[in-house]
Protein backbone atom coordinates (compact mmCIF):
# COMPACT_ATOMS: atom_id res chain seq x y z
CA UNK A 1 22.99 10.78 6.71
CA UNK A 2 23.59 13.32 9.65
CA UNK A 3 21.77 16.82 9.07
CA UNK A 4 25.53 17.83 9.02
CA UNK A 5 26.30 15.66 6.35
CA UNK A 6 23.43 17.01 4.22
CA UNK A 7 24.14 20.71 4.27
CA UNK A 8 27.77 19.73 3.39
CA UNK A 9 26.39 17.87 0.46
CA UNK A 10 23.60 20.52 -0.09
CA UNK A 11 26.53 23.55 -0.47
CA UNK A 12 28.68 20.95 -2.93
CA UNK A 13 26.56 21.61 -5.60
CA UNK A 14 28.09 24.55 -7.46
CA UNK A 15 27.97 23.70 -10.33
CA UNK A 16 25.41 21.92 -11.03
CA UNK A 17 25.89 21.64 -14.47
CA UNK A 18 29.44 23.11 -15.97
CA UNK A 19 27.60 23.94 -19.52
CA UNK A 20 27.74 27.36 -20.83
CA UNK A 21 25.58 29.43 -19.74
CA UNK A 22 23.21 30.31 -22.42
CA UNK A 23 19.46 32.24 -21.54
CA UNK A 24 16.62 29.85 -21.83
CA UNK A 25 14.16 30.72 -24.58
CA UNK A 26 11.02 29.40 -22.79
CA UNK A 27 10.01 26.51 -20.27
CA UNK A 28 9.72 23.96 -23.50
CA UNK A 29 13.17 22.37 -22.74
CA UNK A 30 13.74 20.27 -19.90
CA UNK A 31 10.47 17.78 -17.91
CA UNK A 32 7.49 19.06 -16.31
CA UNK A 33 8.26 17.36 -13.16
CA UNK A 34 12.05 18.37 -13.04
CA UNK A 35 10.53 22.03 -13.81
CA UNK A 36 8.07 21.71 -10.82
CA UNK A 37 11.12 20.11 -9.06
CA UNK A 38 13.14 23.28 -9.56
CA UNK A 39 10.70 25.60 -8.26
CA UNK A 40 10.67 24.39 -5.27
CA UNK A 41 14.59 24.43 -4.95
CA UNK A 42 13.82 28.09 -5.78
CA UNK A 43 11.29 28.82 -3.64
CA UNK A 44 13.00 27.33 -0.30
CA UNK A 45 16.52 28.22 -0.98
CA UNK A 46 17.85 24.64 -0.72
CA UNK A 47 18.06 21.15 -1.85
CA UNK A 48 16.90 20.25 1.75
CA UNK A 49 14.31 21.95 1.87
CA UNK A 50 13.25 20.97 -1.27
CA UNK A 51 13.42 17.52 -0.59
CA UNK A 52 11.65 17.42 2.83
CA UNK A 53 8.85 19.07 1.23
CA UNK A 54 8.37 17.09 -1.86
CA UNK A 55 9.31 13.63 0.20
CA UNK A 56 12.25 12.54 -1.75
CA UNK A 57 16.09 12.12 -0.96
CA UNK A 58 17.85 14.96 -1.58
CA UNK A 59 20.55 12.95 -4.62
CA UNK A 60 16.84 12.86 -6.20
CA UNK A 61 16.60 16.75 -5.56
CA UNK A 62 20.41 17.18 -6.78
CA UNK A 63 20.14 14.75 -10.11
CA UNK A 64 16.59 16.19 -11.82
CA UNK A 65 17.76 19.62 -11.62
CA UNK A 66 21.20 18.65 -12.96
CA UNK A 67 18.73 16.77 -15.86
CA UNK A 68 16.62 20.02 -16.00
CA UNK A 69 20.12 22.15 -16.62
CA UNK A 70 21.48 19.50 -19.19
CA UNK A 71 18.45 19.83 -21.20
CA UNK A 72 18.19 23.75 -21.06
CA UNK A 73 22.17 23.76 -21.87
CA UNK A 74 22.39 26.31 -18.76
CA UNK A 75 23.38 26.53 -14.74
CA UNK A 76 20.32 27.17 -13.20
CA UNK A 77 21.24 27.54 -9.32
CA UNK A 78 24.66 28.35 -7.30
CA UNK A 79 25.75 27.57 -4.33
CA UNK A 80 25.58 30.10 -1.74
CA UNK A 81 26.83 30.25 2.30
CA UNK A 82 22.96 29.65 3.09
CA UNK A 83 22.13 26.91 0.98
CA UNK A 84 21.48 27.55 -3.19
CA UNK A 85 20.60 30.40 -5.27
CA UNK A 86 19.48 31.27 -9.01
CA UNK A 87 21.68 31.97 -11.38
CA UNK A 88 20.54 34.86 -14.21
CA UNK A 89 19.23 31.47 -16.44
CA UNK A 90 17.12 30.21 -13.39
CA UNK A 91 15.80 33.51 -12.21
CA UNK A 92 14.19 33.61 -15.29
CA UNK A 93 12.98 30.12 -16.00
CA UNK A 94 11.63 30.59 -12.33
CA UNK A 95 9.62 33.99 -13.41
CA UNK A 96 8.67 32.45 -16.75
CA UNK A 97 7.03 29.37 -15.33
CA UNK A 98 5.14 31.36 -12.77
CA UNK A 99 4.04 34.05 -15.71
CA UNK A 100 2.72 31.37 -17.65
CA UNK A 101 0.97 29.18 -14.46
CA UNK A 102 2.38 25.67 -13.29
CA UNK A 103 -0.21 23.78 -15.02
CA UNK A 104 1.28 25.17 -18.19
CA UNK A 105 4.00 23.58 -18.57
CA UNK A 106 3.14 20.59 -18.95
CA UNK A 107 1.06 21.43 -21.94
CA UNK A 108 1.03 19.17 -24.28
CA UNK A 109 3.83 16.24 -22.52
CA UNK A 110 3.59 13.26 -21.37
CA UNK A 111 0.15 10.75 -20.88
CA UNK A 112 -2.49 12.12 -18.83
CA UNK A 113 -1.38 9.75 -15.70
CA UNK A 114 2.10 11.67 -16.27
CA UNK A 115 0.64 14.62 -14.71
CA UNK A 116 1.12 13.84 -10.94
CA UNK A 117 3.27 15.72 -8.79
CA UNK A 118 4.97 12.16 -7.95
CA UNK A 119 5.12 9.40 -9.76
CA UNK A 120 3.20 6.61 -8.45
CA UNK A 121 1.61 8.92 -5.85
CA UNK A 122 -1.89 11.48 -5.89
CA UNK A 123 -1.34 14.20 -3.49
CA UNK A 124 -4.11 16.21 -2.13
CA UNK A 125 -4.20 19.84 -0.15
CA UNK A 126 -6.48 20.67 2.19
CA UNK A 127 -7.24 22.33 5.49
CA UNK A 128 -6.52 20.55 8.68
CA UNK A 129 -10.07 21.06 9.74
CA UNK A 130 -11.18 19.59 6.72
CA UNK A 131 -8.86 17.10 6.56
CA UNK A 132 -8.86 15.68 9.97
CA UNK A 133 -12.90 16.00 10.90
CA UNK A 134 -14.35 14.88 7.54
CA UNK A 135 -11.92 13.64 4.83
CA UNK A 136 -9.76 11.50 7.15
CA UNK A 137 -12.65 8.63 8.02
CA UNK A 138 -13.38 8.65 4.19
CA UNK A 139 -9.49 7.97 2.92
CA UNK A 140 -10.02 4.25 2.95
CA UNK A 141 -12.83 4.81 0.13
CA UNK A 142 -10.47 6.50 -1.97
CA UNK A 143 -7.68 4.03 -1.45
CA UNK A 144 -10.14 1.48 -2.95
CA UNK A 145 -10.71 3.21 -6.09
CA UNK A 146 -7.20 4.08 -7.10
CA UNK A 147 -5.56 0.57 -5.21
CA UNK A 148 -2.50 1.27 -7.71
CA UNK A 149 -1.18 4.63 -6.06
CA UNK A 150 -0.13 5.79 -2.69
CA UNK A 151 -2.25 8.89 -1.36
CA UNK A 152 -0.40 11.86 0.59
CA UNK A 153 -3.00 13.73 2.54
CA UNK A 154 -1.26 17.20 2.96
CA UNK A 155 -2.19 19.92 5.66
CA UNK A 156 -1.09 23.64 5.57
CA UNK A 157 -2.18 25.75 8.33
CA UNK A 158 -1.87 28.71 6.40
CA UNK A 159 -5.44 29.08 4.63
CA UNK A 160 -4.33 31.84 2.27
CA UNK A 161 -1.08 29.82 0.82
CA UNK A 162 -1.21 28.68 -2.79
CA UNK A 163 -0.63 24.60 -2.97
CA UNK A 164 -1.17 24.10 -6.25
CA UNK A 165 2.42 23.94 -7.22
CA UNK A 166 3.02 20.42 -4.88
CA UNK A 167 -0.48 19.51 -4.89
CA UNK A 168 -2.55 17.12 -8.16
CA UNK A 169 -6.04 18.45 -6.06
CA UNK A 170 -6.53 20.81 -3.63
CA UNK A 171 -9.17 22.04 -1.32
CA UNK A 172 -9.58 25.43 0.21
CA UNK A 173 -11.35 27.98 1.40
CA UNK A 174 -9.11 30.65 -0.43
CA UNK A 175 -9.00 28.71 -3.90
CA UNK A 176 -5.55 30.07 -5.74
CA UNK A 177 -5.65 32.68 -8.26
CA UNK A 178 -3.53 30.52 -11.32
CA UNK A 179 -5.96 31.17 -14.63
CA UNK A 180 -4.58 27.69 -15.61
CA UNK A 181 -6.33 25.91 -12.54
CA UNK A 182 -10.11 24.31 -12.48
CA UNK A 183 -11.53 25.71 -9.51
CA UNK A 184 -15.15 24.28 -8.24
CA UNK A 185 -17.07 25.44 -5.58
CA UNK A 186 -17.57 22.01 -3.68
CA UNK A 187 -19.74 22.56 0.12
CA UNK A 188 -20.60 25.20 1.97
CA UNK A 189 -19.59 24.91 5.52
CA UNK A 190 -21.70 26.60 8.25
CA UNK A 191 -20.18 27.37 11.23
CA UNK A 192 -22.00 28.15 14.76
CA UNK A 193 -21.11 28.54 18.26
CA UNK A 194 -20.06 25.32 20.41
CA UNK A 195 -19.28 24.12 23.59
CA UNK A 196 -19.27 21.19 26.01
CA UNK A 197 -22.44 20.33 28.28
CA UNK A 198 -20.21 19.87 31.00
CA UNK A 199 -18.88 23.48 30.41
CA UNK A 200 -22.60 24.33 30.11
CA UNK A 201 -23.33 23.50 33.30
CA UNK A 202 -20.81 24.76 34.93
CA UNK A 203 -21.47 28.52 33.24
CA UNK A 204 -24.78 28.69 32.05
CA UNK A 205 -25.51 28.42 28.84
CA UNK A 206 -25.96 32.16 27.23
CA UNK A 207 -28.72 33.07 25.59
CA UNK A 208 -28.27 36.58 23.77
CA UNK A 209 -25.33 37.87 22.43
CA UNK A 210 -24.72 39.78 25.47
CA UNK A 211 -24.81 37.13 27.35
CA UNK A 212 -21.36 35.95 25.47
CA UNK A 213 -19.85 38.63 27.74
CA UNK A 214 -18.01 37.08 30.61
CA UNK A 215 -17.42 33.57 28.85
CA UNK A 216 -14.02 31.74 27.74
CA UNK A 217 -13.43 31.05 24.31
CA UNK A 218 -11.07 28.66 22.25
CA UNK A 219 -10.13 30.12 19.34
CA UNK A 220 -8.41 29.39 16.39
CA UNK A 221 -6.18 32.04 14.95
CA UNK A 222 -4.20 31.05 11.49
CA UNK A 223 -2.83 32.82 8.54
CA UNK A 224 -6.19 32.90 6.18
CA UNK A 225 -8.48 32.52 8.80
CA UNK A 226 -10.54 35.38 10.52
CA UNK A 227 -9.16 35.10 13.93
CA UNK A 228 -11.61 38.45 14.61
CA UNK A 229 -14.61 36.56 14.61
CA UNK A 230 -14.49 36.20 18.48
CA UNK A 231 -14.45 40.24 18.49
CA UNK A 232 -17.59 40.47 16.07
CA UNK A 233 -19.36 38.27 18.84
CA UNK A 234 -18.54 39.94 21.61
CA UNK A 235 -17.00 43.41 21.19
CA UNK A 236 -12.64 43.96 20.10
CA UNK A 237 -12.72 45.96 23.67
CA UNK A 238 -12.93 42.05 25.31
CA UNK A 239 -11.38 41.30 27.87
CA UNK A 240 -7.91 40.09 27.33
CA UNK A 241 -8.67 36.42 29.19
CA UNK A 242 -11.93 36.03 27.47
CA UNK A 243 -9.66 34.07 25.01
CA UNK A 244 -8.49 31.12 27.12
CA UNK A 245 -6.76 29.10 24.27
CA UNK A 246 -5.89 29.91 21.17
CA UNK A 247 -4.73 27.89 18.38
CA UNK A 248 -3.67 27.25 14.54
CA UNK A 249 -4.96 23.84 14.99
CA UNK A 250 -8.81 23.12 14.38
CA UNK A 251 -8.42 19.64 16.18
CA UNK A 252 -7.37 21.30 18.82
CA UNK A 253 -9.71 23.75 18.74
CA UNK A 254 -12.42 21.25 18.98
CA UNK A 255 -11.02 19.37 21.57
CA UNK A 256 -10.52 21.98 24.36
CA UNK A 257 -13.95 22.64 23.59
CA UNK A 258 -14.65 19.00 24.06
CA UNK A 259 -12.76 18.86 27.51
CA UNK A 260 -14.46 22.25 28.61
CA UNK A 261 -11.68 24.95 27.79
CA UNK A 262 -14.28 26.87 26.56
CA UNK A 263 -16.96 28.02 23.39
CA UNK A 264 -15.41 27.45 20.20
CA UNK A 265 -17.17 28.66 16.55
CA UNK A 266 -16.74 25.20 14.60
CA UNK A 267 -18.56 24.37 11.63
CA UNK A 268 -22.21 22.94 12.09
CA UNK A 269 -21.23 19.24 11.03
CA UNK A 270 -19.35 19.15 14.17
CA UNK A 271 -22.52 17.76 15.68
CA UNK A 272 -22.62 15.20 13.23
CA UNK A 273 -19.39 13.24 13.95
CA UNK A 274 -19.39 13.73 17.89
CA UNK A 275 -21.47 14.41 21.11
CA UNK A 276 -19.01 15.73 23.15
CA UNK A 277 -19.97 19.67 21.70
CA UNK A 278 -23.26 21.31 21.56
CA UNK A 279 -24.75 23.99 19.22
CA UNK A 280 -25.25 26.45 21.32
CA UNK A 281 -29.31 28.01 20.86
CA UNK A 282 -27.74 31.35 19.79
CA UNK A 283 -28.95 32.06 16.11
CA UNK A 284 -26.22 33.87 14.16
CA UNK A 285 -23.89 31.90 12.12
CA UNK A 286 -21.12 32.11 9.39
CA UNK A 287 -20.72 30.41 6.34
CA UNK A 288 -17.97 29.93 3.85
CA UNK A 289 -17.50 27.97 0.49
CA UNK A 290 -14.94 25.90 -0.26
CA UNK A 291 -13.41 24.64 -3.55
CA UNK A 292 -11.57 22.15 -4.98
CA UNK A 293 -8.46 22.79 -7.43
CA UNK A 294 -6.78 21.33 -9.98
CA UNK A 295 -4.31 21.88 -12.97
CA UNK A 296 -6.03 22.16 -16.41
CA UNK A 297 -3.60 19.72 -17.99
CA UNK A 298 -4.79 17.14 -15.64
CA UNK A 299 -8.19 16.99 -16.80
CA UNK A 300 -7.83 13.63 -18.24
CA UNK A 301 -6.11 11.64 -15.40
CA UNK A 302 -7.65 8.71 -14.14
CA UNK A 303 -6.22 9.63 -11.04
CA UNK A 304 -7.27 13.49 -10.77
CA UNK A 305 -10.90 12.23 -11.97
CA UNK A 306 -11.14 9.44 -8.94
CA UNK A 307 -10.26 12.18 -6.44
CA UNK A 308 -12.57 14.82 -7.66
CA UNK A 309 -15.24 12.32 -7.92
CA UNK A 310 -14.35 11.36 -4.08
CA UNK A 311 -14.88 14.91 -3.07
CA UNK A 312 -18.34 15.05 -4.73
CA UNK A 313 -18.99 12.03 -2.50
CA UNK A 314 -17.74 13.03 0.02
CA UNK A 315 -19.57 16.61 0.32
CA UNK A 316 -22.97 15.68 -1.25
CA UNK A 317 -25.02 17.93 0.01
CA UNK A 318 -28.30 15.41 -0.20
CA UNK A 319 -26.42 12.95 1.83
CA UNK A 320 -24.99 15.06 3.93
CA UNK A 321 -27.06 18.15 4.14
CA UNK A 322 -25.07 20.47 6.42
CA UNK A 323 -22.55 20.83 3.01
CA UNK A 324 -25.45 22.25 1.09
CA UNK A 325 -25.85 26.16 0.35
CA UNK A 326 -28.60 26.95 2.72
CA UNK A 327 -28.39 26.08 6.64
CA UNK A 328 -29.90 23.08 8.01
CA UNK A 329 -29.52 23.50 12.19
CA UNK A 330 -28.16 20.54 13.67
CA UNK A 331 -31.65 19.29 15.52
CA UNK A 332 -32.63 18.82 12.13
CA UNK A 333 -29.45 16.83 11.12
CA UNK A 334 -31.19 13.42 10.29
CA UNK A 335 -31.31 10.64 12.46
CA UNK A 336 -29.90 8.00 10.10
CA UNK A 337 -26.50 9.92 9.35
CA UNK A 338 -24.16 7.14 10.33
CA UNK A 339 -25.95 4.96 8.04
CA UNK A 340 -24.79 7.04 5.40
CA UNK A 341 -21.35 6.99 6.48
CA UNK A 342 -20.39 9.68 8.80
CA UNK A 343 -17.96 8.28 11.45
CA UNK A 344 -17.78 9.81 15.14
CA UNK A 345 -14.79 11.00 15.97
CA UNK A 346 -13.50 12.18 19.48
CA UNK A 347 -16.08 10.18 21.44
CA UNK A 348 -13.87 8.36 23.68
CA UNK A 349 -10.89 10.02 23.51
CA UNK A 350 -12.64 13.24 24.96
CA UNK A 351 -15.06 11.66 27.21
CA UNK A 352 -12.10 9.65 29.12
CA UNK A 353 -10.21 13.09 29.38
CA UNK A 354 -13.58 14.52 31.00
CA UNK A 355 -14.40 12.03 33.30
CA UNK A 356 -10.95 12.08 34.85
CA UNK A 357 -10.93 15.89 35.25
CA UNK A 358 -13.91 15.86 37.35
């Protein structure tokens, strides 16, 4: 179907259910899921929308939220010249549901492996950074303890966004505030400053803080994230090129630094999956916890348990000690990490890019 095709359909939907109109009472009536569902048609506007984000068709979007308005007796949306809107019933199902916390309504419904976003599917939040350097090589581990479900690795590059009402478990620097989620602090990353030896020798490597005056930088700058850390290094009256690439992307990020762009701040594992970046022998460095999330009516899911339990793996800070609270400096890293499964990444990929740009 032609994007044309789909906002016709998408504006075809008033009504969505011709019931009278009668206030809901509370979020009892109606599926979790088609609840969840419904949010997110209220939150973006449109079925579209909607649909894109949740990965379904948008007839799925358009049939659980006529099933949601069936069971509630009521016409929860309208259709508008911009897509849909809430009626008076759905405004307040909408501010209801987020009074009371997503996780909430599903209180007391449905088996415990009833509880995922998607049927059939476990879908996990997390930071691109996160997601691409560590949790990536390790997916293949997880697949092998829940073989019976699909796994949608999700990315947001906005750190401060609350995911927990598409994601089953979520990780995050800036866990969300809902009373009805289990937070856990998880790792501690470390981050220091980095940069290529071939930039190295080209520069000089500095030595003092000062000495940070006159270099490049690749920085990343995202919703969440401090892009002023560059400033605390070297001064917010920099100069204006001192910043030769900036970035939402942490792969990115690390690669120009790879290639030479420039010295990047990148979290102290860094070293530990690649040679391509070195720490540079400059002592201050940043750290930052991060936590995992997820809904308190999950608790018993086989599913939920497998990926938390994953995540402990995955960030144990005795087999991987650059995760643990206090900082370990790279040259201490030790020397039989790939035996306990941490996979290089960017190794050839950045080295081939090097070698032909010299």
């Amino acid at each position: 179907m032609t994007d044309a095709a789909l906002k016709n359909s998408e504006q075809r939907v008033q009504p969505l259910n011709s019931g009278t109109a009668v206030a809901p009472a509370g979020v009892g009536a109606g599926n979790w899921d088609d609840i969840r569902l419904f949010l997110e048609v209220a939150n973006n506007g449109s079925l579209r929308a909607a649909a894109e984000r949740l990965n379904v068709s948008v007839n799925t979007v358009r049939a659980r939220v006529a099933r949601l308005e069936e069971a509630r007796g009521t016409t929860m949306l309208r259709r508008t010249s911009r897509g849909v809107a809430l009626t008076g019933a759905g405004r307040q199902l909408a501010e209801l549901a987020a009074n009371l916390g997503m996780a909430r309504l599903g209180a007391g419904g449905g088996p415990a492996d009833d509880v995922l976003v998607k049927p059939g599917q476990v879908t996990i939040a997390c930071t691109e950074g996160l997601g691409t350097g560590w949790l990536t090589p390790r997916i293949g581990e997880l697949q092998s303890r829940i073989p019976e479900l699909s796994i949608s690795l999700q990315y947001d590059f906005d750190l401060q966004r609350d995911r927990s009402h598409w994601a089953d478990v979520g990780l995050s620097y800036h866990p969300p505030a809902n009373p009805d989620l289990i937070v856990a602090k998880v790792a501690t990353i470390h981050f220091m400053l980095f940069a290529s030896p071939d930039y190295l020798r080209r520069n000089g490597e500095p030595k003092t803080m000062d000495d940070l005056i006159g270099h490049s930088f690749v920085e990343q700058s995202t919703t969440g994230y401090n892009s002023s850390m560059i400033d605390l290094l070297i001064g917010a009256d920099r100069a204006r090129e001192a910043v030769r690439i900036s970035t939402n992307s942490a792969l990115t990020q690390a690669w120009a630094a790879a290639n030479g762009a420039g010295i990047a701040l990148l979290p102290s594992y860094t070293r530990a999956i690649t040679s391509t970046v070195v720490p540079l022998a400059l002592v201050p460095h940043m750290r930052f916890p991060v936590s995992f999330f997820y809904h308190a009516n999950a608790k018993g899911s086989p599913a939920v348990r497998a990926v938390i339990e994953w995540m402990r793996d995955s960030f144990d800070p005795v087999r991987f000690p650059w995760f643990a609270e206090h900082f370990v400096h790279p040259d201490n890293f030790p020397r039989e990490e790939r035996e306990n499964g941490v996979v290089t990444l960017y190794e050839h990929l950045a080295d081939r890019i090097s070698r032909k740009g010299q």
